[in-house]
Protein backbone atom coordinates (compact mmCIF):
# COMPACT_ATOMS: atom_id res chain seq x y z
CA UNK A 1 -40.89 39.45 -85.48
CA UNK A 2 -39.97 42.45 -82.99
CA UNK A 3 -40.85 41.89 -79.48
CA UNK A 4 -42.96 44.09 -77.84
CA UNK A 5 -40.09 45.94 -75.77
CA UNK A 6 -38.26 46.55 -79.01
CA UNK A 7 -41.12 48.14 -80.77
CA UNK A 8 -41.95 50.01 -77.76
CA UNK A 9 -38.22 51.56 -78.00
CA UNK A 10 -38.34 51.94 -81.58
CA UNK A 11 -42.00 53.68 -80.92
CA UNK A 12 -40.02 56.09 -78.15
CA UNK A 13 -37.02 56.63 -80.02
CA UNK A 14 -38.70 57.94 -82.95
CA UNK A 15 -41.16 60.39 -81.08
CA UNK A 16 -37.72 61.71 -79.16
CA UNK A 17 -35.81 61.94 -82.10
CA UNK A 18 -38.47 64.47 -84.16
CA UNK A 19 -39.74 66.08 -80.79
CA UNK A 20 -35.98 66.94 -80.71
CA UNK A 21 -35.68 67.59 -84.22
CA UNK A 22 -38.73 70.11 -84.41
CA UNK A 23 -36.99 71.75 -80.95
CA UNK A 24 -33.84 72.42 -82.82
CA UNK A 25 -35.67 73.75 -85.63
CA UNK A 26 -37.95 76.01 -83.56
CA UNK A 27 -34.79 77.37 -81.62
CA UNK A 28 -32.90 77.84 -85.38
CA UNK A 29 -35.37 80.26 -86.28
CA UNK A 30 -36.21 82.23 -83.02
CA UNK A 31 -32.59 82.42 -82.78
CA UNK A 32 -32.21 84.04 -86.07
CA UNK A 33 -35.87 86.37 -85.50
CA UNK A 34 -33.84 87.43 -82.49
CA UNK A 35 -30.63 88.22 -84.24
CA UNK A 36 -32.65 90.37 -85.97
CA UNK A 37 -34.69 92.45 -84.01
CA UNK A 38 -31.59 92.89 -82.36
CA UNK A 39 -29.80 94.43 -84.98
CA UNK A 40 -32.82 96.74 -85.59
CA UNK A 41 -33.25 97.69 -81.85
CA UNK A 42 -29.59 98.66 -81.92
CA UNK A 43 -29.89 100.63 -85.04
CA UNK A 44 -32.49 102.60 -83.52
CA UNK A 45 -30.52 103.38 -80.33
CA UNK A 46 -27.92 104.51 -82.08
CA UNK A 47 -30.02 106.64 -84.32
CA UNK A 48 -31.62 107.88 -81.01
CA UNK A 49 -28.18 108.73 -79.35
CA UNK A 50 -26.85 110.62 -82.46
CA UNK A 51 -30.37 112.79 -83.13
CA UNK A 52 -29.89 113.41 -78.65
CA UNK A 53 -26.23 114.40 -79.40
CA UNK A 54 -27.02 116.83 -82.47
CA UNK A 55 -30.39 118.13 -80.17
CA UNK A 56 -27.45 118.95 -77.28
CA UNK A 57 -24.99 120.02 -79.76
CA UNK A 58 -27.47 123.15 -80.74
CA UNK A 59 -27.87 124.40 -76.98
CA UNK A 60 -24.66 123.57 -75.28
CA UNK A 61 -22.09 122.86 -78.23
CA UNK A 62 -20.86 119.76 -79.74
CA UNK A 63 -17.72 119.42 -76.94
CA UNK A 64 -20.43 119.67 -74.11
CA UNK A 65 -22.95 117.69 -75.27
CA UNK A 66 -20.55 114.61 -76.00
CA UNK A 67 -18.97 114.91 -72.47
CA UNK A 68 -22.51 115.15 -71.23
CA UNK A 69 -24.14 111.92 -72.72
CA UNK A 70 -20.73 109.86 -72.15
CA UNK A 71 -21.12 110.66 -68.54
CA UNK A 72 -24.65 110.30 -68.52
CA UNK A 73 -24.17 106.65 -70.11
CA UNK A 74 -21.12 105.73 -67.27
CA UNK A 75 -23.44 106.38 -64.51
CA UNK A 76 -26.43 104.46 -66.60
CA UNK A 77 -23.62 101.87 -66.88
CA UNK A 78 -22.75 101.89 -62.95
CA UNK A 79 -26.68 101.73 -62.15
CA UNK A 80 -27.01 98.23 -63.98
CA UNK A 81 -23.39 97.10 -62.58
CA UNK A 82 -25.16 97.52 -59.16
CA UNK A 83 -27.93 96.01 -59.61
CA UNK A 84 -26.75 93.12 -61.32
CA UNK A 85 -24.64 92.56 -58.47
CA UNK A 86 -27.08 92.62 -55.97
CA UNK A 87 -29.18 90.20 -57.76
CA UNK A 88 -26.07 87.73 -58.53
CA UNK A 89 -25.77 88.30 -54.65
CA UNK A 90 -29.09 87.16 -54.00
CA UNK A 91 -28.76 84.32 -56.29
CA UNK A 92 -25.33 83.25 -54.31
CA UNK A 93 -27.21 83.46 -50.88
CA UNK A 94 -30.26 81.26 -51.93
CA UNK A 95 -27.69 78.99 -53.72
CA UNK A 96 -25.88 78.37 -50.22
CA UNK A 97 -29.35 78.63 -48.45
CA UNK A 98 -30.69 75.60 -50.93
CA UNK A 99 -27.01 73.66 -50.32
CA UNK A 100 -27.45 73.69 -46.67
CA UNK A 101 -31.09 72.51 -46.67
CA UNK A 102 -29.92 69.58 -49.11
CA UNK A 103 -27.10 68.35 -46.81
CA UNK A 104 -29.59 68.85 -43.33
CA UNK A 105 -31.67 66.57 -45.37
CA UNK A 106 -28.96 63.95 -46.43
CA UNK A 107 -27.43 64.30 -42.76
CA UNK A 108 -31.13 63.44 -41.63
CA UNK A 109 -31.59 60.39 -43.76
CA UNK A 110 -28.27 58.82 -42.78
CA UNK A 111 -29.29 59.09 -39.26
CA UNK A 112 -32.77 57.76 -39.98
CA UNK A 113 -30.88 54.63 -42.14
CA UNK A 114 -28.75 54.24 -39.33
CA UNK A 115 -31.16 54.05 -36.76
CA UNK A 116 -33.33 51.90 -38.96
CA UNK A 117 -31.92 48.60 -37.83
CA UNK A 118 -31.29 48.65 -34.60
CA UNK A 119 -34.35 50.69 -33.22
CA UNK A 120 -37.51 49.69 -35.34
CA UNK A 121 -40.32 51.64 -33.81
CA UNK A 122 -37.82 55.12 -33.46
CA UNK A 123 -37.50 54.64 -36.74
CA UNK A 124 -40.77 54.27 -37.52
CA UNK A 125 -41.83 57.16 -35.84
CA UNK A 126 -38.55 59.02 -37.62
CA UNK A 127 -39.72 58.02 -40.93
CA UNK A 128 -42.91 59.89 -40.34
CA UNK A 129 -41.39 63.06 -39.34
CA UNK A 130 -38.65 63.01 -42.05
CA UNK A 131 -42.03 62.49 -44.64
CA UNK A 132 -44.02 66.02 -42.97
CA UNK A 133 -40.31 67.92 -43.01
CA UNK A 134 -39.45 66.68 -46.87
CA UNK A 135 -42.89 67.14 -48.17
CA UNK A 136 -43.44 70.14 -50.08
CA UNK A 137 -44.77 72.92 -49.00
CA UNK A 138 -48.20 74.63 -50.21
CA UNK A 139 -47.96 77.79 -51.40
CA UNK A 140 -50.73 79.20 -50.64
CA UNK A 141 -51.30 81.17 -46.72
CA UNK A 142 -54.32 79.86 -44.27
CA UNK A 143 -55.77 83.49 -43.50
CA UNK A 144 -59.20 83.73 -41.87
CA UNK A 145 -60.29 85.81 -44.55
């Protein structure tokens, strides 16, 4: 007979194991819808780009309206250059931002273990500040609306 720990496992184990089997098969076949409409999407643009270069050829030439839509598609290029570096900016800034909060807060809890033993009412008093300035913040604004 199983004790009740090992059947509890067993019971775990097996919901894991086809939770993580149904998640692989889920992902399999999004993966593959997405490979798809992909290909499609890109089909299209390039079908798009030719019937724009053969509508440019007619007014301005075939010479012209290549040079045109390459240099149309560089600056389209350099437009999402800069804006993905502004956001990977962004991202690097709240990454230091969320690094610095992290190590006030470690630097504040060795201070608060430290003080812990030889001042027991500081730390009391400690303890309750260090519990208002880790608990999380609500999102929502107190207006008088």
């Amino acid at each position: 007979m199983l004790s009740l720990a090992a059947v509890l496992f067993q019971n775990l184990f097996t919901r894991v194991g086809d939770r993580v089997e149904e998640t692989v098969a889920v992902a399999r076949r999004n993966a593959i819808a997405f490979a798809l409409i992909g290909l499609m999407i890109l089909t299209a643009y390039v079908l798009a780009v030719v019937a724009g270069c053969i509508l440019l050829a007619e007014r301005y030439g075939a010479v012209p309206a290549l040079f045109g839509l390459a240099g149309g598609f560089v600056v389209l290029a350099l437009i999402v250059y800069g804006v993905l570096a502004a956001a990977n900016r962004r991202e690097r800034e709240l990454a230091r931002l969320r690094r610095e909060r992290l190590d006030n807060r470690r630097d504040l809890l060795a201070t608060a273990a430290a003080l812990t033993g030889r001042k027991p009412l500081a730390a009391t008093g400690l303890a309750l500040a260090i519990g208002f300035l880790l608990a999380p913040k609500s999102r929502r604004r107190s207006g008088g609306d």
